[in-house]
C-alpha atoms as a PDB file:
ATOM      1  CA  UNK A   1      58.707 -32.566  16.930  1.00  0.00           C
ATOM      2  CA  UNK A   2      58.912 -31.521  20.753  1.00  0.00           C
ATOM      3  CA  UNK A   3      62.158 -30.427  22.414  1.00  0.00           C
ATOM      4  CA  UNK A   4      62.059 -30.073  25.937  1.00  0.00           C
ATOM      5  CA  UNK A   5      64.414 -28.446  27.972  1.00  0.00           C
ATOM      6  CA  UNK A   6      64.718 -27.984  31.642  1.00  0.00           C
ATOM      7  CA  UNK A   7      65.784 -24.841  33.501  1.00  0.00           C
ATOM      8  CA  UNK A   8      66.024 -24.352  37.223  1.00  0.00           C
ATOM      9  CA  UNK A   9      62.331 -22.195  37.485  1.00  0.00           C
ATOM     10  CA  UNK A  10      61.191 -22.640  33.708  1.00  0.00           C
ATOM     11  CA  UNK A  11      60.671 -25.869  31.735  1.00  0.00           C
ATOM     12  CA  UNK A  12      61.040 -24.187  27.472  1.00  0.00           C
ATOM     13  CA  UNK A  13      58.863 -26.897  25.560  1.00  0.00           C
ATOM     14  CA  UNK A  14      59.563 -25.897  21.509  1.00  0.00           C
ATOM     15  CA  UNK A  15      57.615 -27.131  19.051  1.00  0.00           C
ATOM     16  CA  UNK A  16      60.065 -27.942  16.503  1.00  0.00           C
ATOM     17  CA  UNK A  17      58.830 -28.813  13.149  1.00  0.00           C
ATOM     18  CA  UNK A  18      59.440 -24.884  11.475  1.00  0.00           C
ATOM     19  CA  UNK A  19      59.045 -26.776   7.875  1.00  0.00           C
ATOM     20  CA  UNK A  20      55.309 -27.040   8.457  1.00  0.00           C
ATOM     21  CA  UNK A  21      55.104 -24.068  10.639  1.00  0.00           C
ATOM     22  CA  UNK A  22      54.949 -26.408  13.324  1.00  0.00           C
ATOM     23  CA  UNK A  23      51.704 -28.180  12.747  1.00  0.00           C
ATOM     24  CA  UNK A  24      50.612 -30.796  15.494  1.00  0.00           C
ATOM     25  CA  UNK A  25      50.216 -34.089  15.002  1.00  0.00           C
ATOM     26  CA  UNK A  26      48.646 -36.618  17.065  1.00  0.00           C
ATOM     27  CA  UNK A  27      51.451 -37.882  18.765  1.00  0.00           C
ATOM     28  CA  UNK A  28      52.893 -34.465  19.043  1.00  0.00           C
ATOM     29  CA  UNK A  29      49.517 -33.537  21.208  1.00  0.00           C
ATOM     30  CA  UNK A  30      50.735 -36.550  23.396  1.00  0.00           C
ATOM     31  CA  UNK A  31      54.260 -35.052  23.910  1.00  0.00           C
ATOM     32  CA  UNK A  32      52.955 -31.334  24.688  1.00  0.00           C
ATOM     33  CA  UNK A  33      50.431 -33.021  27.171  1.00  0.00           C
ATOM     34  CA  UNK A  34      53.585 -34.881  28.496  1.00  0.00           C
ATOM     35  CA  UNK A  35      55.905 -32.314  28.741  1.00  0.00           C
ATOM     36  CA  UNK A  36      53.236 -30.087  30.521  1.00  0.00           C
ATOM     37  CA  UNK A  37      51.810 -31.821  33.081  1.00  0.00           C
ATOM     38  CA  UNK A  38      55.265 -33.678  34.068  1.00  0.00           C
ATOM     39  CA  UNK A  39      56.980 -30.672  34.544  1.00  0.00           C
ATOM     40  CA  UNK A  40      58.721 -29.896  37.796  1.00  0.00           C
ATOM     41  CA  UNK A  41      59.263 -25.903  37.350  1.00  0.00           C
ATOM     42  CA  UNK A  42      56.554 -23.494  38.484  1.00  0.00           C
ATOM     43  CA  UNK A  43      56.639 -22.182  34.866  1.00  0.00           C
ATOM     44  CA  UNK A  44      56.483 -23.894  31.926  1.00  0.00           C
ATOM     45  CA  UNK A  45      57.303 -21.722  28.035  1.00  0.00           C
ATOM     46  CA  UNK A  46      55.776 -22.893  25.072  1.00  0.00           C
ATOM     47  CA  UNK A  47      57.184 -21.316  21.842  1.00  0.00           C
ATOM     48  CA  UNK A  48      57.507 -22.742  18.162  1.00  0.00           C
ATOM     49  CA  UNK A  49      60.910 -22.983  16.090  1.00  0.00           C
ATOM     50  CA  UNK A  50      61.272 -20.949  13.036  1.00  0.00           C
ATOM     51  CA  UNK A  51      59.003 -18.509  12.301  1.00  0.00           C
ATOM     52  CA  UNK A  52      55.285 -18.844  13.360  1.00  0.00           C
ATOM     53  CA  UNK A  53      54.068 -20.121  16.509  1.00  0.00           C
ATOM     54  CA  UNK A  54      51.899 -23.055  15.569  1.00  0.00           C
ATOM     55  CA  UNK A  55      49.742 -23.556  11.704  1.00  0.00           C
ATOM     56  CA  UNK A  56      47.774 -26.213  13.920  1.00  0.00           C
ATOM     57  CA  UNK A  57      46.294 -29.055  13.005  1.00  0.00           C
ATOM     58  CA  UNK A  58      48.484 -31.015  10.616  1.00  0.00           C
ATOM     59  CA  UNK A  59      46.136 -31.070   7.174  1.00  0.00           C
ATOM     60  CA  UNK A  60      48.265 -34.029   6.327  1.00  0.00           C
ATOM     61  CA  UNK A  61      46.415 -36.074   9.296  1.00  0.00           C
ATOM     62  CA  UNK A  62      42.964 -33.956   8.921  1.00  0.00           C
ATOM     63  CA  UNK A  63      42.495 -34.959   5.124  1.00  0.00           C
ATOM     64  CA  UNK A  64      42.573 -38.349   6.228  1.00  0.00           C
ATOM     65  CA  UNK A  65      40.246 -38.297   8.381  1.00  0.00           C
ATOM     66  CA  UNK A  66      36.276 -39.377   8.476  1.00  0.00           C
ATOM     67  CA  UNK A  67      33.673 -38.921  11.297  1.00  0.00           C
ATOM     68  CA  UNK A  68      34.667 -41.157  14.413  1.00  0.00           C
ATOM     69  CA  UNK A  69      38.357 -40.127  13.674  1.00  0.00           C
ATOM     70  CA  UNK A  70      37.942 -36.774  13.193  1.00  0.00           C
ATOM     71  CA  UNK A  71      36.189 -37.227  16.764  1.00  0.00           C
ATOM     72  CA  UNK A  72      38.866 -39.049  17.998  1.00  0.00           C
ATOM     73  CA  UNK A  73      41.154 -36.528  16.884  1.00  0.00           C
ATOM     74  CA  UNK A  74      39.245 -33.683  18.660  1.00  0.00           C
ATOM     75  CA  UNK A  75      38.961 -36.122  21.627  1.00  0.00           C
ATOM     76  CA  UNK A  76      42.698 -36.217  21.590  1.00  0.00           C
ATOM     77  CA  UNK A  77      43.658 -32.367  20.885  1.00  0.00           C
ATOM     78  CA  UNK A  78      40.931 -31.695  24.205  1.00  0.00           C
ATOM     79  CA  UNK A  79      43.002 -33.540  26.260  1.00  0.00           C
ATOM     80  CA  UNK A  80      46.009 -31.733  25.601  1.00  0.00           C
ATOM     81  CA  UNK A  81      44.329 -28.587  25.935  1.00  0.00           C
ATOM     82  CA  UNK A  82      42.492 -29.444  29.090  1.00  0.00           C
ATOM     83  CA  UNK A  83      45.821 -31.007  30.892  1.00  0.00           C
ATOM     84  CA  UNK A  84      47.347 -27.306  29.857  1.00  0.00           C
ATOM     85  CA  UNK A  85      44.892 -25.536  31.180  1.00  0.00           C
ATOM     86  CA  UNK A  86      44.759 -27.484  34.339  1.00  0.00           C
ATOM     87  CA  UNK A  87      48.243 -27.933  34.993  1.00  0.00           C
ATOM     88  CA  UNK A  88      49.683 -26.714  38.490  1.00  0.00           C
ATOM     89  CA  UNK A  89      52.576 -25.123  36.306  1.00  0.00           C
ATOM     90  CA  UNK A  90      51.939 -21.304  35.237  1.00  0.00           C
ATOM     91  CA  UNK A  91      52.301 -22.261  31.252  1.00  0.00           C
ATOM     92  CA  UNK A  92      53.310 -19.129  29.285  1.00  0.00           C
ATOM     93  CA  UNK A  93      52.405 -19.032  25.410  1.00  0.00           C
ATOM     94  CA  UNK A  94      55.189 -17.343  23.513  1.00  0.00           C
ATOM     95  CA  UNK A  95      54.109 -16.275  19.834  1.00  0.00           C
ATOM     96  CA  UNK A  96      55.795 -15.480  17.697  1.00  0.00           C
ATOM     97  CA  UNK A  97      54.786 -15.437  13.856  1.00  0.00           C
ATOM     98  CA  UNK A  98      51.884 -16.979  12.880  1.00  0.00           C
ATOM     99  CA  UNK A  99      49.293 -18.902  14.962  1.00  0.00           C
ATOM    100  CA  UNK A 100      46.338 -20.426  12.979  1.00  0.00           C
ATOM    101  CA  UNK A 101      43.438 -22.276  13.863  1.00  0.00           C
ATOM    102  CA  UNK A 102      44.685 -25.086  16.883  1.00  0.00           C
ATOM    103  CA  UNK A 103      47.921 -22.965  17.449  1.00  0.00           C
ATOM    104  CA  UNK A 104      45.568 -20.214  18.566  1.00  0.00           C
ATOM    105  CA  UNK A 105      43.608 -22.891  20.693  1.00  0.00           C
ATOM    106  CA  UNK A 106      46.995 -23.981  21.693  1.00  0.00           C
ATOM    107  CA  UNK A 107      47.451 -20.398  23.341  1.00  0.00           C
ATOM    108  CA  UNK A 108      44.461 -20.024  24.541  1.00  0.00           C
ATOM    109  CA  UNK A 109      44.892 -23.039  26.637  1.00  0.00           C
ATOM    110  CA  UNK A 110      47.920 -21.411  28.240  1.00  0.00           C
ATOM    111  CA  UNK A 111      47.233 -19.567  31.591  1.00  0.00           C
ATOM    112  CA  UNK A 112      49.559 -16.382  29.534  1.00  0.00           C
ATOM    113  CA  UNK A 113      49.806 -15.021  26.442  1.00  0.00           C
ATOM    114  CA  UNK A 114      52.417 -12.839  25.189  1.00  0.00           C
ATOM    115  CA  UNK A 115      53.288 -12.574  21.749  1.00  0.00           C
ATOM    116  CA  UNK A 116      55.858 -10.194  19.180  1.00  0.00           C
ATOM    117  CA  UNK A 117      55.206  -7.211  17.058  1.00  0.00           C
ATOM    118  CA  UNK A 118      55.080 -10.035  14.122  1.00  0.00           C
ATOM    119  CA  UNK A 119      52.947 -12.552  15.391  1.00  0.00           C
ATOM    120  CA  UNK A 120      49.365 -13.130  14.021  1.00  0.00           C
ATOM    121  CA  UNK A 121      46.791 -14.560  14.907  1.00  0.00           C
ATOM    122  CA  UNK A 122      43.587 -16.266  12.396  1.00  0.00           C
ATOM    123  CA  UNK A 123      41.179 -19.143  13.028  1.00  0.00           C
ATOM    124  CA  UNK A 124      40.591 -20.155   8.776  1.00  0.00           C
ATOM    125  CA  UNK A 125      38.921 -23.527   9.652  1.00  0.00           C
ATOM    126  CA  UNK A 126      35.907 -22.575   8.071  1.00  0.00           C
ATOM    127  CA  UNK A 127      37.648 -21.584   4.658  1.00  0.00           C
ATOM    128  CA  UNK A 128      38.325 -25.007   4.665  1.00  0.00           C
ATOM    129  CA  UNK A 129      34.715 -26.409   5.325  1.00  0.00           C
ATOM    130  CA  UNK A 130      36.057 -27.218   9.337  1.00  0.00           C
ATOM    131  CA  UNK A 131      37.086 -25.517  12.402  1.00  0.00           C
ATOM    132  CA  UNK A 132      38.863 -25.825  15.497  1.00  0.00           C
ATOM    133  CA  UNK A 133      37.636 -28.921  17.855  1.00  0.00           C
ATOM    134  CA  UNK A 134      40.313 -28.655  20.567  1.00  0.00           C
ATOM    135  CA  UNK A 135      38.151 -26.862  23.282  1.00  0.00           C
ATOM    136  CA  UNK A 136      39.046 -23.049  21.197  1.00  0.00           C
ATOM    137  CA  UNK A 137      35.142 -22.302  20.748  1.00  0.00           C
ATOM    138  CA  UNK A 138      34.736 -21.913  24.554  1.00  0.00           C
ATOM    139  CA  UNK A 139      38.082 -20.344  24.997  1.00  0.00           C
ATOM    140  CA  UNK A 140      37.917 -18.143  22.734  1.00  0.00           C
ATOM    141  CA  UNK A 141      34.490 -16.373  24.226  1.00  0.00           C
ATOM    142  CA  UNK A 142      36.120 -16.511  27.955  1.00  0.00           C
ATOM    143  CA  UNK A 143      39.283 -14.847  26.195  1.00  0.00           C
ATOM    144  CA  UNK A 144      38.166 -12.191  24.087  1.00  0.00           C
ATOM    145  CA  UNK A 145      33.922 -12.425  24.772  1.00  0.00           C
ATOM    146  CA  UNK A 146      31.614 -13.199  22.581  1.00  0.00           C
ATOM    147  CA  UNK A 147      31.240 -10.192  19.718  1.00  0.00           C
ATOM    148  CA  UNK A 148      34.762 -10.431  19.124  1.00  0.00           C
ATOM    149  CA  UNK A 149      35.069 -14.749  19.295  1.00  0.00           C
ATOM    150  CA  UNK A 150      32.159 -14.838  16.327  1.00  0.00           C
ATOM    151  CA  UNK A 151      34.105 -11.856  14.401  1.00  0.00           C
ATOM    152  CA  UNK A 152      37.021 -13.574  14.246  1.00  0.00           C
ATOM    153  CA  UNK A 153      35.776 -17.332  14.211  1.00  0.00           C
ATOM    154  CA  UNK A 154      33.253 -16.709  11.816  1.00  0.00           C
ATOM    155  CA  UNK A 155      35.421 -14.356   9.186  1.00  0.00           C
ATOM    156  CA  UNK A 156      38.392 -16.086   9.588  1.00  0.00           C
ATOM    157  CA  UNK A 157      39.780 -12.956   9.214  1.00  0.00           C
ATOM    158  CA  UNK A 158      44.040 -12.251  10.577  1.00  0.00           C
ATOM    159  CA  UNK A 159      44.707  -9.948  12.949  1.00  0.00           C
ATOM    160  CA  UNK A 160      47.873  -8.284  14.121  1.00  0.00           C
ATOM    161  CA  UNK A 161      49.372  -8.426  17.526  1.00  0.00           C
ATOM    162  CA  UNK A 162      48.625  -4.606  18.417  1.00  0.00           C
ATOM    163  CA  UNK A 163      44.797  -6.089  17.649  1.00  0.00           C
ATOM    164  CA  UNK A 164      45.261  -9.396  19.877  1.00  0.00           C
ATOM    165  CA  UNK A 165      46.268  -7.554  22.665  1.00  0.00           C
ATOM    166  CA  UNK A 166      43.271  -4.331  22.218  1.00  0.00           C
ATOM    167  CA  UNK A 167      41.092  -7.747  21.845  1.00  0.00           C
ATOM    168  CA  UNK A 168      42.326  -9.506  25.100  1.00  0.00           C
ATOM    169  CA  UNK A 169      43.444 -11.824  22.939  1.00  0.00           C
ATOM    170  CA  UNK A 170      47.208 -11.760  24.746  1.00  0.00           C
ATOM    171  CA  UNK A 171      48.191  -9.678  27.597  1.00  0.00           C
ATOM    172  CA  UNK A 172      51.136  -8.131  25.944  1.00  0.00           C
ATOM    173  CA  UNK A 173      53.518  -7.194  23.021  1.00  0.00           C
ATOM    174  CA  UNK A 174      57.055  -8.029  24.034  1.00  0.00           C
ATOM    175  CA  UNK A 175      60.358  -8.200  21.815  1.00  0.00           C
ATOM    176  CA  UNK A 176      61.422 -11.280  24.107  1.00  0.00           C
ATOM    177  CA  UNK A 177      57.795 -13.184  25.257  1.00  0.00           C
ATOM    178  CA  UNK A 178      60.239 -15.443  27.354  1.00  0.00           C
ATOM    179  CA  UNK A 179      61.392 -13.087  29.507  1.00  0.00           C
ATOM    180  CA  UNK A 180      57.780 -12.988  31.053  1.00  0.00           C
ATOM    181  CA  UNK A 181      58.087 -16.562  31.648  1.00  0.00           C
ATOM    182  CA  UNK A 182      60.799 -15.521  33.514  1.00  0.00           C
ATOM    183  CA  UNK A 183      59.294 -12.698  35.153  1.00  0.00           C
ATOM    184  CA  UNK A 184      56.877 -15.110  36.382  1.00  0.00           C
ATOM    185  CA  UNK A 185      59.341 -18.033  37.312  1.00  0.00           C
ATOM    186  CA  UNK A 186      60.905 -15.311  39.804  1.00  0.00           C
ATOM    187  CA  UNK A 187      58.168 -15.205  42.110  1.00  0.00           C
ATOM    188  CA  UNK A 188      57.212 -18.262  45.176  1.00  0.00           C
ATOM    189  CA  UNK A 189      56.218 -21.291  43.692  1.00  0.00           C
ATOM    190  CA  UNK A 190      53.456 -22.268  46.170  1.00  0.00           C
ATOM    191  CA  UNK A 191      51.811 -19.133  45.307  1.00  0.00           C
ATOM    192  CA  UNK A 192      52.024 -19.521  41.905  1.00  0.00           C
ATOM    193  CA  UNK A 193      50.670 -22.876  42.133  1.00  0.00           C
ATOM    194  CA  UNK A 194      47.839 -21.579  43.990  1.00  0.00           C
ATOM    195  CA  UNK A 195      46.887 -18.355  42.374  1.00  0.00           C
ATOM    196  CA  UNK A 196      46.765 -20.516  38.749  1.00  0.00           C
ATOM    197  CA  UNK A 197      44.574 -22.657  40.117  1.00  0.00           C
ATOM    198  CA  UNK A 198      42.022 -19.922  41.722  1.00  0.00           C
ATOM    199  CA  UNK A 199      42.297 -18.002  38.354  1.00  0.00           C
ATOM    200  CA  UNK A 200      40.926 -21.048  36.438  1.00  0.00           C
ATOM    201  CA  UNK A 201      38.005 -22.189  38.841  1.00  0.00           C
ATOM    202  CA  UNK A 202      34.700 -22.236  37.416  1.00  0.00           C
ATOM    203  CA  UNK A 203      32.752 -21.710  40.476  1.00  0.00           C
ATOM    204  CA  UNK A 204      30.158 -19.912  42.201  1.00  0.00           C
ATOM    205  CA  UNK A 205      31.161 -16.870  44.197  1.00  0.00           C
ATOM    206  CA  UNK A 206      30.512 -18.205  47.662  1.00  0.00           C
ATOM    207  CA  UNK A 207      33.183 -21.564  46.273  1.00  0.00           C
ATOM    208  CA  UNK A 208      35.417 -19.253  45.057  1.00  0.00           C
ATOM    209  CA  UNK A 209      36.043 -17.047  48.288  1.00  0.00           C
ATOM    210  CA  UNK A 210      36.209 -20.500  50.044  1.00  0.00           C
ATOM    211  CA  UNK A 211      38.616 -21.698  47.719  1.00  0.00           C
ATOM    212  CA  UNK A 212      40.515 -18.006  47.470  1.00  0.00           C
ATOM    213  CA  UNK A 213      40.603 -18.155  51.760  1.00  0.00           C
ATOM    214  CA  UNK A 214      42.334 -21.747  52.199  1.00  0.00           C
ATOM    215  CA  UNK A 215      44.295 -21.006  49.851  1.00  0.00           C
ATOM    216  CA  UNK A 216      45.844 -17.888  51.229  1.00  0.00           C
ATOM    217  CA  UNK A 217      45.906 -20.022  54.851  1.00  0.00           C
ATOM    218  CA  UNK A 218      47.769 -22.278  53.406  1.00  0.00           C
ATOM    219  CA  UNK A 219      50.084 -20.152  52.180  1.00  0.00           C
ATOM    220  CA  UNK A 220      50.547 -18.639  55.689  1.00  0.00           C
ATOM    221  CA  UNK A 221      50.940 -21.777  57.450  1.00  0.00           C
ATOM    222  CA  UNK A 222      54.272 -22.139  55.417  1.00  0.00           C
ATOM    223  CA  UNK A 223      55.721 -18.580  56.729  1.00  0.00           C
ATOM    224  CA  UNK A 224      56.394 -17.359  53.992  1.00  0.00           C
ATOM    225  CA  UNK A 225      57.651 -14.018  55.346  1.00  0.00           C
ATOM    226  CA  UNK A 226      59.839 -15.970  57.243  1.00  0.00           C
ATOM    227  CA  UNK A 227      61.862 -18.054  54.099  1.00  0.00           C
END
């Protein structure tokens, strides 16, 4: 379901099940968690075989689901998403195709978004009497704000990639989404580590110029300018 290979600056994790447009299951959540937070590289590339990014949830699991499971399952998709989003690796979403409902949590999760002139982008839970439970509501808002999150949440309406990015959805249209992962990978890895983590705070101004200030000491007290 995962493959995982290792570069020198950029771990490629590729979710590899294209006959179900790469739906996650529960133990696939595990491995993406895994592969994410064990990494080594400063950057880490999430993509999906085939041709969409990520359908999601796997409706095989969901239908089989009743209340404290279907918690447990959210429980367990939070995690994943959380350990993303708090990972000291800069982790680069690269869509292409489509990305419904927990794919598009799955990106939002990740610190960048870049996607192709083909990729779309829907949330249809609530076509199907559900919606996404893997931290997407709040994302979602932070990403795009709040007119546009209950547009697109509440509609489930598709939109293109020209749309995702006018949104704020992604940060950019690219033929080759892993050449910004690349891009990234090229820069110092100690101030990647520490810009990712400033950019995700949740913090009051006065802890965030604290935060932003021993951070950029730290950084000096390595000489950078001198490596």
């Amino acid at each position: 379901m995962l493959r995982v290979t290792d570069g020198d600056a950029v771990r490629v994790a590729t979710l590899d099940r294209p006959t179900v447009r790469n739906a996650l299951t529960p133990d696939a959540l595990d491995d993406l968690r895994d592969a994410v937070t064990d990494a080594d590289q400063p950057v880490v590339y999430v993509h999906g075989a085939g041709d969409a990014f990520c359908a999601g949830a796997d409706l095989d699991v969901v239908r089989g689901l009743d209340g404290p499971r279907g918690e447990a399952f959210a429980r367990r998709g939070q995690r994943t998403m959380n350990a993303i989003e708090d990972s000291d690796s800069v982790v680069v979403a690269g869509v292409d195709g489509a990305a419904r409902g927990g794919g598009v949590e799955l990106a939002l999760a990740c610190d960048v978004r870049v996607c192709t002139p083909d990729a779309t982008f829907a949330e249809p839970g609530v076509s199907l009497g559900v919606f996404g439970a893997w931290g997407g509501t709040r994302r979602l808002s932070e990403a795009v704000g709040a007119t546009h999150a209950a547009d697109l949440s509440l509609s489930g309406r598709t939109i293109d990639a020209e749309t995702a990015r006018d949104v704020g959805l992604v940060s950019r249209v690219a033929a080759d989404p892993r050449e910004v992962a690349e891009e990234i990978a090229a820069n110092d890895p100690a101030a990647l580590r520490e810009l990712t983590g400033l950019l995700s705070m949740d913090a009051s101004r006065e802890e965030s110029d604290r935060a932003e200030a021993d951070a950029f000491a730290r950084l000096l007290a390595d000489d950078p300018f001198e490596n």
